[in-house]
Protein backbone atom coordinates (compact mmCIF):
# COMPACT_ATOMS: atom_id res chain seq x y z
CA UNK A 1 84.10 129.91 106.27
CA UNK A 2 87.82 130.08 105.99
CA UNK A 3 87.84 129.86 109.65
CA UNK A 4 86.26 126.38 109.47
CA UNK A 5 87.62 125.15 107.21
CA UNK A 6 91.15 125.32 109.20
CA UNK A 7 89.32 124.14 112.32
CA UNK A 8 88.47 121.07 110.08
CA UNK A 9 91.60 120.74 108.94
CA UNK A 10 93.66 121.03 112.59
CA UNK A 11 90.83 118.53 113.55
CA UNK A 12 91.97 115.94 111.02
CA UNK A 13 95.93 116.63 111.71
CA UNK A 14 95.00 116.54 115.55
CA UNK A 15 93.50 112.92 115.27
CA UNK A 16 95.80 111.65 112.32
CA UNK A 17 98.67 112.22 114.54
CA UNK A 18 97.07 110.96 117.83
CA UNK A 19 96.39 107.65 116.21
CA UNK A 20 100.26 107.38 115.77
CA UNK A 21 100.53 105.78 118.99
CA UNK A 22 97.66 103.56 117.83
CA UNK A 23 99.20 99.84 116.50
CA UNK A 24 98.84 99.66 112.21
CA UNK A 25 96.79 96.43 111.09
CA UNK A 26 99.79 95.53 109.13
CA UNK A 27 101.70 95.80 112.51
CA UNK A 28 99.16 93.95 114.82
CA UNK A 29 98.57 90.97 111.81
CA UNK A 30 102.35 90.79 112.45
CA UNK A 31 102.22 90.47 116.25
CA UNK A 32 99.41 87.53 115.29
CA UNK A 33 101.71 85.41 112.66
CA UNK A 34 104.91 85.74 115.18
CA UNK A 35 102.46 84.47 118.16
CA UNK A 36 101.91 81.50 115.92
CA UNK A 37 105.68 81.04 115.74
CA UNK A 38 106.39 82.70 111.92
CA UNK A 39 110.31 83.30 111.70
CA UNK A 40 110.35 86.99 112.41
CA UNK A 41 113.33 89.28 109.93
CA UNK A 42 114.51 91.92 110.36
CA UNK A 43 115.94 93.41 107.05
CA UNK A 44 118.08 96.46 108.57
CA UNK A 45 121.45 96.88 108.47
CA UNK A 46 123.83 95.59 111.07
CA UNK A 47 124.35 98.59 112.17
CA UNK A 48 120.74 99.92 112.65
CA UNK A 49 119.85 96.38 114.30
CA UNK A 50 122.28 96.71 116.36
CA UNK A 51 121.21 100.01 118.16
CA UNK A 52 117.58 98.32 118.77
CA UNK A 53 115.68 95.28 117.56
CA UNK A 54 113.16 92.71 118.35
CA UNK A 55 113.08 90.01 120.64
CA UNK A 56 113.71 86.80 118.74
CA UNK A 57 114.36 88.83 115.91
CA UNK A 58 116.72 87.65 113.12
CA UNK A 59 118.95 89.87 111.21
CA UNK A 60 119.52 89.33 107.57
CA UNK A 61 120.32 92.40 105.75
CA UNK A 62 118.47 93.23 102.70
CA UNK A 63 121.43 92.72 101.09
CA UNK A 64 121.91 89.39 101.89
CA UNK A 65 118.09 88.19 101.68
CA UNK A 66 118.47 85.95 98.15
CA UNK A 67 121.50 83.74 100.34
CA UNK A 68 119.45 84.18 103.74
CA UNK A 69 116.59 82.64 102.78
CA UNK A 70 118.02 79.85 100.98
CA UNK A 71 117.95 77.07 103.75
CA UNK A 72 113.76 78.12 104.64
CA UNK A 73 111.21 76.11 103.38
CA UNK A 74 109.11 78.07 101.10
CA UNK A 75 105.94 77.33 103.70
CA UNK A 76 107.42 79.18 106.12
CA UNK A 77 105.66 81.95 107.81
CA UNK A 78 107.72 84.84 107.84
CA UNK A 79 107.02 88.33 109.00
CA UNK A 80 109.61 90.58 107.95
CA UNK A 81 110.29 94.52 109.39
CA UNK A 82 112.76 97.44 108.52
CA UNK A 83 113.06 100.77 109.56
CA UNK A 84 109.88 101.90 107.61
CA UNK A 85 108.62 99.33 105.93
CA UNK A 86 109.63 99.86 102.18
CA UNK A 87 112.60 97.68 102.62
CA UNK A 88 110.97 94.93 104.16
CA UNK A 89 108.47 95.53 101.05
CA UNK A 90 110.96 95.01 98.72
CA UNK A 91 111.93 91.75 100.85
CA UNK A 92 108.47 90.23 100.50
CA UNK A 93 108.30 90.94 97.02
CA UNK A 94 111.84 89.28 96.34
CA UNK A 95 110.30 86.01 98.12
CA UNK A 96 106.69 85.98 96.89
CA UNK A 97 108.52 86.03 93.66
CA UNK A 98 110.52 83.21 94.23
CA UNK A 99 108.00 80.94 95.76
CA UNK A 100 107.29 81.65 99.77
CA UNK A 101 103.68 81.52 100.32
CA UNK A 102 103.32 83.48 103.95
CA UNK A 103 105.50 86.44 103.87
CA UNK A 104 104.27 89.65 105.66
CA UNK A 105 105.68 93.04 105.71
CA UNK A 106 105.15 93.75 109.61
CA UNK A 107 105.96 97.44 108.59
CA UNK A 108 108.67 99.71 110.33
CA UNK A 109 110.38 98.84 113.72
CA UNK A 110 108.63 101.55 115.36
CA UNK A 111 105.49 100.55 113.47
CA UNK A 112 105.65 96.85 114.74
CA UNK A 113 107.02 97.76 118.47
CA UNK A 114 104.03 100.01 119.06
CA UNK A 115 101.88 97.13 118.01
CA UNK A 116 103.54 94.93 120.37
CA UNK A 117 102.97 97.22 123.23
CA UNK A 118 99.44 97.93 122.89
CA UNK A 119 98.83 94.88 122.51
CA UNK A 120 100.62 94.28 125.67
CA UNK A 121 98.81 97.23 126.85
CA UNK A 122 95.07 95.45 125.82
CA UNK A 123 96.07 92.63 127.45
CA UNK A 124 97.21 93.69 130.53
CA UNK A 125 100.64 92.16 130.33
CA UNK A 126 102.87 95.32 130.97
């Protein structure tokens, strides 16, 4: 029994970790509000979005999201991506407060780039 139950168990770690590669529905709704041309934020540092980001993406710190946003019309869609998606969280919650209707938290950048590649992937655009 106890034998089976660790099969079970490496069975359910096995496929947890092999749908990694597999794009997140917060990711791929992302991909879908960018392709109908919401303003896509990155919330990283400087630094981080520096070493990697995005096509087309913009870069206002989380730090500087109250002044960022200042000059966007509250109808804006905006999708919105960190490192792991907390402080992009944190960044929709800031403007949902404060009156944007269509903000998204595309997740993590690794989250949201493996979404954009198998979608690329699907579609045959490689």
């Amino acid at each position: 029994m106890r034998k089976n139950w660790f099969k079970a168990i490496l069975t359910l770690f096995t496929a947890w970790f092999s749908t990694g590669a597999a794009a997140s529905e917060r990711a791929e709704v992302a991909w879908q509000m960018v392709n109908k041309g919401a303003l896509l934020v990155d919330v990283r540092t400087i630094e981080e979005y520096a070493q990697g980001h995005l096509d087309k993406a913009l870069n206002w710190p989380l730090s500087e999201v109250e002044s960022a946003f200042q000059t966007i019309a509250k109808e804006t869609p905006i999708v919105l991506y960190c490192r792991s998606g907390n402080r992009s969280g944190i960044a929709q919650k800031y403007l949902l407060e404060n009156g944007f209707t269509q903000v998204h938290n595309g997740g993590g950048y690794e989250e949201i780039l493996g979404a954009y590649e198998s979608i690329q992937t699907k579609s045959g655009n490689q």
